[in-house]
PDB file of N, CA and C in Angstrom:
ATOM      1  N   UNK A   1      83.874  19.494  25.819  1.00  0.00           N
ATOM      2  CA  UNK A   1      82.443  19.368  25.753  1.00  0.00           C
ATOM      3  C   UNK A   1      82.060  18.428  24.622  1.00  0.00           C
ATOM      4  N   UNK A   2      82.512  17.030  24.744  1.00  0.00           N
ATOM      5  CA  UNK A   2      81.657  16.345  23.634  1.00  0.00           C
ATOM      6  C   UNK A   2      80.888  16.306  23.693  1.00  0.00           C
ATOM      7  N   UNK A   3      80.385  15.503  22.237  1.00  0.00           N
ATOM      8  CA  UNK A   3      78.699  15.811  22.133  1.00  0.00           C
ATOM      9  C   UNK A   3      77.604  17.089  22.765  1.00  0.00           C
ATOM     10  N   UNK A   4      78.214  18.005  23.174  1.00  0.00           N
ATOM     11  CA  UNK A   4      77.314  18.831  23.767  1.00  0.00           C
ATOM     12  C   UNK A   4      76.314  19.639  22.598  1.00  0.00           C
ATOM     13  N   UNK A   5      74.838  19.903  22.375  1.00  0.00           N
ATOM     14  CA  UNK A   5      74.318  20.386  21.960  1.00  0.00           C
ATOM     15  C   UNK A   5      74.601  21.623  21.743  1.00  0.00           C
ATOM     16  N   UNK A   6      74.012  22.519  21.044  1.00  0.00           N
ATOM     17  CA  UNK A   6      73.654  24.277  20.976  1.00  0.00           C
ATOM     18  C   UNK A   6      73.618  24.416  22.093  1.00  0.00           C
ATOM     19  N   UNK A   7      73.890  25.434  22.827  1.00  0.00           N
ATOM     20  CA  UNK A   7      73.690  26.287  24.080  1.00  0.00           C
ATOM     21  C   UNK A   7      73.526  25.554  25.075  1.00  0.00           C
ATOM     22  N   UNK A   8      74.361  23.976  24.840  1.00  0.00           N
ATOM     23  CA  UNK A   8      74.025  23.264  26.669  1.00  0.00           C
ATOM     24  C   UNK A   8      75.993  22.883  26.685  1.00  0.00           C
ATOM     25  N   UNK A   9      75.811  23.034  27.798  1.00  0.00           N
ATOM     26  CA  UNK A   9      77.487  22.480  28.724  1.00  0.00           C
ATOM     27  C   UNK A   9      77.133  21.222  29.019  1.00  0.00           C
ATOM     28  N   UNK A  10      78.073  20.755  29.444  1.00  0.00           N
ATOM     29  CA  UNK A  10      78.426  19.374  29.612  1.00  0.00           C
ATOM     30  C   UNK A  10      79.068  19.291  30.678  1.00  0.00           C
ATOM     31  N   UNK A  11      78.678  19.212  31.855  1.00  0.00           N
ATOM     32  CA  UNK A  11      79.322  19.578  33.764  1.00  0.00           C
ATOM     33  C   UNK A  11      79.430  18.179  33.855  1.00  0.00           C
ATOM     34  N   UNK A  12      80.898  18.236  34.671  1.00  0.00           N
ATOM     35  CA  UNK A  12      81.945  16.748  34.171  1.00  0.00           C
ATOM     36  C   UNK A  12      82.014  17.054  35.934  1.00  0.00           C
ATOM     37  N   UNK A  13      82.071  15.561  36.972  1.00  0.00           N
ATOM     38  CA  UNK A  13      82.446  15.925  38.548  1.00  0.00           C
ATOM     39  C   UNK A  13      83.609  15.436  38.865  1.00  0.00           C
ATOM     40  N   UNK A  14      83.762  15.492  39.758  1.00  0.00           N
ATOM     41  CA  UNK A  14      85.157  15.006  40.640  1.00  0.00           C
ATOM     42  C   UNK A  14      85.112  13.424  40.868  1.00  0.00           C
ATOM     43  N   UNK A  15      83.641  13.088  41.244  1.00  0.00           N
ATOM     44  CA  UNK A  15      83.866  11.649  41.734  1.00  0.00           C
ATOM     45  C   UNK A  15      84.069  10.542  40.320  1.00  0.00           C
ATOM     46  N   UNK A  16      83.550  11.326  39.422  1.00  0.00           N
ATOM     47  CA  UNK A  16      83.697  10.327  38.193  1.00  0.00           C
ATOM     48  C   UNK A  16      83.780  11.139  36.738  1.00  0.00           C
ATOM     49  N   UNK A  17      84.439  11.294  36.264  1.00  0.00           N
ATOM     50  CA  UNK A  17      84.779  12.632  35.001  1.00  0.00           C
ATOM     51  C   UNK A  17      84.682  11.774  33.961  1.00  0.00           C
ATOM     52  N   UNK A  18      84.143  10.278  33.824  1.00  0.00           N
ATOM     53  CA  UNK A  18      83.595  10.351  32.730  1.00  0.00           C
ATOM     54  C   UNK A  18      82.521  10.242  32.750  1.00  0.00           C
ATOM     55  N   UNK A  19      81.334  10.681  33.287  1.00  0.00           N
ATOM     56  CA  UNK A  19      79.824  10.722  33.648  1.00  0.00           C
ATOM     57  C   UNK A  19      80.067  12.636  33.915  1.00  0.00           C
ATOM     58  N   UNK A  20      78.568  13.033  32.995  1.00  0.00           N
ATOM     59  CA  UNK A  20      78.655  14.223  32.743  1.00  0.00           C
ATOM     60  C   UNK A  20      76.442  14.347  32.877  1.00  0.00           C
ATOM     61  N   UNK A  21      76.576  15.635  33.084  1.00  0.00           N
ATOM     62  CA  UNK A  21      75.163  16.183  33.279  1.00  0.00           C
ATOM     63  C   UNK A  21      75.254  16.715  31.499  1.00  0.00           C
ATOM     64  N   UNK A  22      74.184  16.882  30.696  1.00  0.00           N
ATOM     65  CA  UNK A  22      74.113  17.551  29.488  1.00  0.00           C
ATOM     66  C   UNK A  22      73.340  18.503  29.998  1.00  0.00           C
ATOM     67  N   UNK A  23      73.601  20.215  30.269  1.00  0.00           N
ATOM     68  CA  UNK A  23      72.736  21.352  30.939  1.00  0.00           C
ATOM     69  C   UNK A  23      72.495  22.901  29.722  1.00  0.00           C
ATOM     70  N   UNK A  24      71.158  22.480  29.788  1.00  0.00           N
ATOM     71  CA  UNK A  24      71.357  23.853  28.509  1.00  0.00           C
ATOM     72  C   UNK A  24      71.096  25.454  29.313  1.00  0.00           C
ATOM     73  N   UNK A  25      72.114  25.644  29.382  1.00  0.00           N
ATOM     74  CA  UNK A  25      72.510  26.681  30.272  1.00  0.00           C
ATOM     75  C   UNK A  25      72.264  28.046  29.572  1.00  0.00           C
ATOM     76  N   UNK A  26      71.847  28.371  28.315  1.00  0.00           N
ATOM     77  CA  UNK A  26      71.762  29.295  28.024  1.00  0.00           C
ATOM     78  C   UNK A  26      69.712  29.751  28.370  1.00  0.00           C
ATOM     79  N   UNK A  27      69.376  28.523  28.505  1.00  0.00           N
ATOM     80  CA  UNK A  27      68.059  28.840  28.753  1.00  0.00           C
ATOM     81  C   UNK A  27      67.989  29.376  29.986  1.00  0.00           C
ATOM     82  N   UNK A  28      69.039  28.848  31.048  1.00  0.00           N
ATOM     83  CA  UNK A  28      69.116  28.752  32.362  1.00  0.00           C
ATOM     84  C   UNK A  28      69.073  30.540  32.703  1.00  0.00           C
ATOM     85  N   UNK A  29      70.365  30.796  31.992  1.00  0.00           N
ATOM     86  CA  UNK A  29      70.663  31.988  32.152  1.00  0.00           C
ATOM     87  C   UNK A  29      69.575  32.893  31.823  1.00  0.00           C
ATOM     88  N   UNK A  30      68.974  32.762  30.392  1.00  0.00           N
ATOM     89  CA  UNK A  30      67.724  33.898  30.267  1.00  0.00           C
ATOM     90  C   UNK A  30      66.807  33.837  31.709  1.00  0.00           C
ATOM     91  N   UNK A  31      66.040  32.287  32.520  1.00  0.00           N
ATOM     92  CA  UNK A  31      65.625  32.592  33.578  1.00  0.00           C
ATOM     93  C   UNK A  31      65.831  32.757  34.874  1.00  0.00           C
ATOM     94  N   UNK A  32      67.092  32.792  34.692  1.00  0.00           N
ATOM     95  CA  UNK A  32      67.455  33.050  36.178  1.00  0.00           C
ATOM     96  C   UNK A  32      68.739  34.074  36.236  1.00  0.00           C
ATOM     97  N   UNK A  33      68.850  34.990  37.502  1.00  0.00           N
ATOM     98  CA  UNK A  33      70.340  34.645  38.347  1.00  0.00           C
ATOM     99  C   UNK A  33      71.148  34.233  38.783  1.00  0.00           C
ATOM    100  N   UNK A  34      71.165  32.886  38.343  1.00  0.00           N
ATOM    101  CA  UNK A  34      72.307  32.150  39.325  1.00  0.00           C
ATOM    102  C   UNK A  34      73.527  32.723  39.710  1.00  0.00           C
ATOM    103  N   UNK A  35      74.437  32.172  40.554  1.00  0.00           N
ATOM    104  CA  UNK A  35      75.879  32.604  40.364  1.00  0.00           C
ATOM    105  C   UNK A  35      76.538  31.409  40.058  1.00  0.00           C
ATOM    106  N   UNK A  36      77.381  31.532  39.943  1.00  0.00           N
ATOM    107  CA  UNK A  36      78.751  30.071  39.399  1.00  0.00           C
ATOM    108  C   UNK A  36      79.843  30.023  40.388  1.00  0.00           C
ATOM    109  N   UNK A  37      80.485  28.985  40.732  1.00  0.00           N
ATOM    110  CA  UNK A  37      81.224  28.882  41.882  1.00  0.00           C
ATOM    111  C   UNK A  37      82.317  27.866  41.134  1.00  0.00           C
ATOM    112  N   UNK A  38      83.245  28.146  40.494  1.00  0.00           N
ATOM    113  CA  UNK A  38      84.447  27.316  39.864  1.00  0.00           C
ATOM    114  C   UNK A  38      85.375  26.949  40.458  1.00  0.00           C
ATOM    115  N   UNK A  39      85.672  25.433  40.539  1.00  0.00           N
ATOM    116  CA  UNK A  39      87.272  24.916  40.925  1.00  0.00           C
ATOM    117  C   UNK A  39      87.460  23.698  39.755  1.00  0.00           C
ATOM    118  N   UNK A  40      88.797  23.556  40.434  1.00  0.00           N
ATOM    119  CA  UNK A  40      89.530  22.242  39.611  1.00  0.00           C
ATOM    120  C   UNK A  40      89.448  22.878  38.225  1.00  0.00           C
ATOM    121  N   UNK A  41      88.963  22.338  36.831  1.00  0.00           N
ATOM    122  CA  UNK A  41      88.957  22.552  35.404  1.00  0.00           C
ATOM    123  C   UNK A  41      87.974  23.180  34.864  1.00  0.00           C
ATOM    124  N   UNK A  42      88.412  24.186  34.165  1.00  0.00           N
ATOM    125  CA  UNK A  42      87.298  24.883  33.352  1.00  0.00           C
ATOM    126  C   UNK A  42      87.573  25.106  31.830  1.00  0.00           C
ATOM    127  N   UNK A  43      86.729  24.340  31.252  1.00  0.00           N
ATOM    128  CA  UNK A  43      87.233  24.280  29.430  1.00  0.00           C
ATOM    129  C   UNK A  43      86.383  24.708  28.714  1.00  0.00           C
ATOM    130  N   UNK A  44      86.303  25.812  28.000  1.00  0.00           N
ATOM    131  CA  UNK A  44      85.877  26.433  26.857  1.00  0.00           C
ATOM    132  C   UNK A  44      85.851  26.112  26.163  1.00  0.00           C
ATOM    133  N   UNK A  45      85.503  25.337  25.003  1.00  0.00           N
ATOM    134  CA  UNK A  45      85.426  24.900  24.002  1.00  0.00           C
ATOM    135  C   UNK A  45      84.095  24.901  22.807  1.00  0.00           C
ATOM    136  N   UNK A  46      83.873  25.888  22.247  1.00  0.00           N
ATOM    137  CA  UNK A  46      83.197  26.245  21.259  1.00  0.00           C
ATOM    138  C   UNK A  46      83.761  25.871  19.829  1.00  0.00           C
ATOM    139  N   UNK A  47      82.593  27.065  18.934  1.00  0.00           N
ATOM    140  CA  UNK A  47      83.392  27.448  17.584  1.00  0.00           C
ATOM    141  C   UNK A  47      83.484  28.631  17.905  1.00  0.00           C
ATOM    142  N   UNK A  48      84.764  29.121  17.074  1.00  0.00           N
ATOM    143  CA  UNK A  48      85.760  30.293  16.870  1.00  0.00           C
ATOM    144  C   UNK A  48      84.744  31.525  17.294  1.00  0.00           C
ATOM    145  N   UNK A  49      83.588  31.778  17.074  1.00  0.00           N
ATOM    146  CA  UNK A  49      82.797  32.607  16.655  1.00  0.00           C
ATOM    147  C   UNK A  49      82.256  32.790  17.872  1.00  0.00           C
ATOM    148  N   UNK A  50      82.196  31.753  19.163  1.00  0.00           N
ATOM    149  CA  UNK A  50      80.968  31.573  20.035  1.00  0.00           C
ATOM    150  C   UNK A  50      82.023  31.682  21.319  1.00  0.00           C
ATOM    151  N   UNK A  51      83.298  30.998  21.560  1.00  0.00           N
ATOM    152  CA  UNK A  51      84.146  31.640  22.467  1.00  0.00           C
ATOM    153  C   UNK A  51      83.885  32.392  23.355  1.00  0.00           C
ATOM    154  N   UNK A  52      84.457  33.556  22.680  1.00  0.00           N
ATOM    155  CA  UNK A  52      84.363  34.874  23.400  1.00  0.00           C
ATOM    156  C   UNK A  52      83.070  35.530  23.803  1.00  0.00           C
ATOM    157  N   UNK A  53      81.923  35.019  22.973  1.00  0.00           N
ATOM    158  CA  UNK A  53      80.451  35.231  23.288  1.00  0.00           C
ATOM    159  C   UNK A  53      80.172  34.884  24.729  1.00  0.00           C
ATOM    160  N   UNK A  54      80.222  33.016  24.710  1.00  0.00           N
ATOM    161  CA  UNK A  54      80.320  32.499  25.826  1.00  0.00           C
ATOM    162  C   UNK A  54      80.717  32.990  27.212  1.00  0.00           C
ATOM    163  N   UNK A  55      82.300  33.774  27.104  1.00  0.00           N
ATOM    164  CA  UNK A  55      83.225  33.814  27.947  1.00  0.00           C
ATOM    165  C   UNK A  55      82.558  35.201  28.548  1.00  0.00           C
ATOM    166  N   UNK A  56      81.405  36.109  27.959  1.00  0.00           N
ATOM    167  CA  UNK A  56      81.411  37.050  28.346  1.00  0.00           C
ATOM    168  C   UNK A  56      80.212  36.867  29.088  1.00  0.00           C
ATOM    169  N   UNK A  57      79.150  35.687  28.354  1.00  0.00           N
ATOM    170  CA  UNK A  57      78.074  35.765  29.307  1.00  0.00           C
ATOM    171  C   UNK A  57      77.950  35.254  30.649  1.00  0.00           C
ATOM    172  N   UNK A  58      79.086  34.485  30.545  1.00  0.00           N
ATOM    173  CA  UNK A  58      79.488  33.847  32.296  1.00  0.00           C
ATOM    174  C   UNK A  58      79.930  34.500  33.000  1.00  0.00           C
ATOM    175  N   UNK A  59      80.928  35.459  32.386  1.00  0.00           N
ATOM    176  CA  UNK A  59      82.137  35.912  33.454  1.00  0.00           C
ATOM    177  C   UNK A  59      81.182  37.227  34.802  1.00  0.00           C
ATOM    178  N   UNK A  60      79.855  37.401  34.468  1.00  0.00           N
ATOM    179  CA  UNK A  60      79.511  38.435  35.512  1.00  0.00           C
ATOM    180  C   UNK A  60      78.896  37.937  35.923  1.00  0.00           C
ATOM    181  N   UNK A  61      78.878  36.339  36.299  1.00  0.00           N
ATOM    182  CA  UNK A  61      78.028  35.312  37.297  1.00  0.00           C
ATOM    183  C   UNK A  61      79.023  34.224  37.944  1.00  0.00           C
ATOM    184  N   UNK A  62      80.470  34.965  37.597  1.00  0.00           N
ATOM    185  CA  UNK A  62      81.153  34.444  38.600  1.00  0.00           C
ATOM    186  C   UNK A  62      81.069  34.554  40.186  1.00  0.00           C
ATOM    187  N   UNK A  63      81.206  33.752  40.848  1.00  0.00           N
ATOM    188  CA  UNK A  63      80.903  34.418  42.481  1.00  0.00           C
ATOM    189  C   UNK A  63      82.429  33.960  43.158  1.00  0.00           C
ATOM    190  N   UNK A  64      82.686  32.703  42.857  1.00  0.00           N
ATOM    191  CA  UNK A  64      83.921  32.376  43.532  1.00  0.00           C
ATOM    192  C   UNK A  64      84.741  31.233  42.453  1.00  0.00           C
ATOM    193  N   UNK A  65      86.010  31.512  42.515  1.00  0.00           N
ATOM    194  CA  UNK A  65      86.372  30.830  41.129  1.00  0.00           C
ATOM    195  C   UNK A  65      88.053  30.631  41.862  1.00  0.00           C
ATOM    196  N   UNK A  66      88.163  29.150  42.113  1.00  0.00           N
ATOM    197  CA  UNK A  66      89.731  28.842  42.489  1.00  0.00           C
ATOM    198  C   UNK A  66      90.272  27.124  41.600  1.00  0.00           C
ATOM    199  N   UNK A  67      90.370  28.096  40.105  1.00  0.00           N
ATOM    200  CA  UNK A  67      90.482  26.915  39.037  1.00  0.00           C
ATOM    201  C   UNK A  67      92.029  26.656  39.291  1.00  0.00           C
ATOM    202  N   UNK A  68      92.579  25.317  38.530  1.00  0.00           N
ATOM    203  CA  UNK A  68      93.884  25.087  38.811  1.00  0.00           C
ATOM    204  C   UNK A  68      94.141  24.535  37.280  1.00  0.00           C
ATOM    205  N   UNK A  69      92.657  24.787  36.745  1.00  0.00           N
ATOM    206  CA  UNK A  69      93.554  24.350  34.961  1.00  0.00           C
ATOM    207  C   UNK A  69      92.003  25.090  33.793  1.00  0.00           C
ATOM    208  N   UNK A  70      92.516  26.474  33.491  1.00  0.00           N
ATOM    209  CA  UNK A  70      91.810  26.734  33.036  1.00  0.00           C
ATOM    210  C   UNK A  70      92.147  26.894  31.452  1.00  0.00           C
ATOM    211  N   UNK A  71      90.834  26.415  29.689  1.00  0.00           N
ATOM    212  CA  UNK A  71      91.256  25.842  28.936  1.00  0.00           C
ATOM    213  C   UNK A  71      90.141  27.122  28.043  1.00  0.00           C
ATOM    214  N   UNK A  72      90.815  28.195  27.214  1.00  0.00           N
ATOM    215  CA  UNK A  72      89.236  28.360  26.649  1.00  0.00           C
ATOM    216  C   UNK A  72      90.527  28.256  25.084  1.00  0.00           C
ATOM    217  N   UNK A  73      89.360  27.380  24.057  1.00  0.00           N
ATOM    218  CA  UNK A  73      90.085  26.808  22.845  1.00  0.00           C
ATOM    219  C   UNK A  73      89.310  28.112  21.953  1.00  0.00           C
ATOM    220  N   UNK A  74      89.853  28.138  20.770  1.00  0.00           N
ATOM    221  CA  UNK A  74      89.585  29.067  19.513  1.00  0.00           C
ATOM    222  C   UNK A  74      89.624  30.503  20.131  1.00  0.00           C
TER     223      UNK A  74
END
């Protein structure tokens, strides 16, 4: 997630992975339900502190998830 702000991801695609959306997803999440639908790469990358924070507020908006390289750092 370079350059990514406070509380936004950085959604990287298939057709071109170095062109990225900047999405502040934590706002997303306070208004909505979405679900999340994961393939190919999924990288975690915070500080030490925010990790596991992260990892917990996603993981019960998983819906379908068939990763083949998954990365969570600290």
């Amino acid at each position: 997630m370079t350059a990514a702000e406070k509380d936004c991801w950085n959604i990287y695609f298939n057709l071109n992975p170095l062109e990225y959306l900047n999405i502040a997803i934590g706002k997303l999440f306070k208004k909505s339900e979405f679900k999340l639908q994961l393939s190919g790469k999924f990288i975690c990358n915070t500080g030490p502190n925010t990790t596991k924070k992260r990892i917990e507020e996603i993981s019960h908006r998983i819906q379908n998830c068939s990763l083949t390289d998954l990365q969570i750092m600290n």
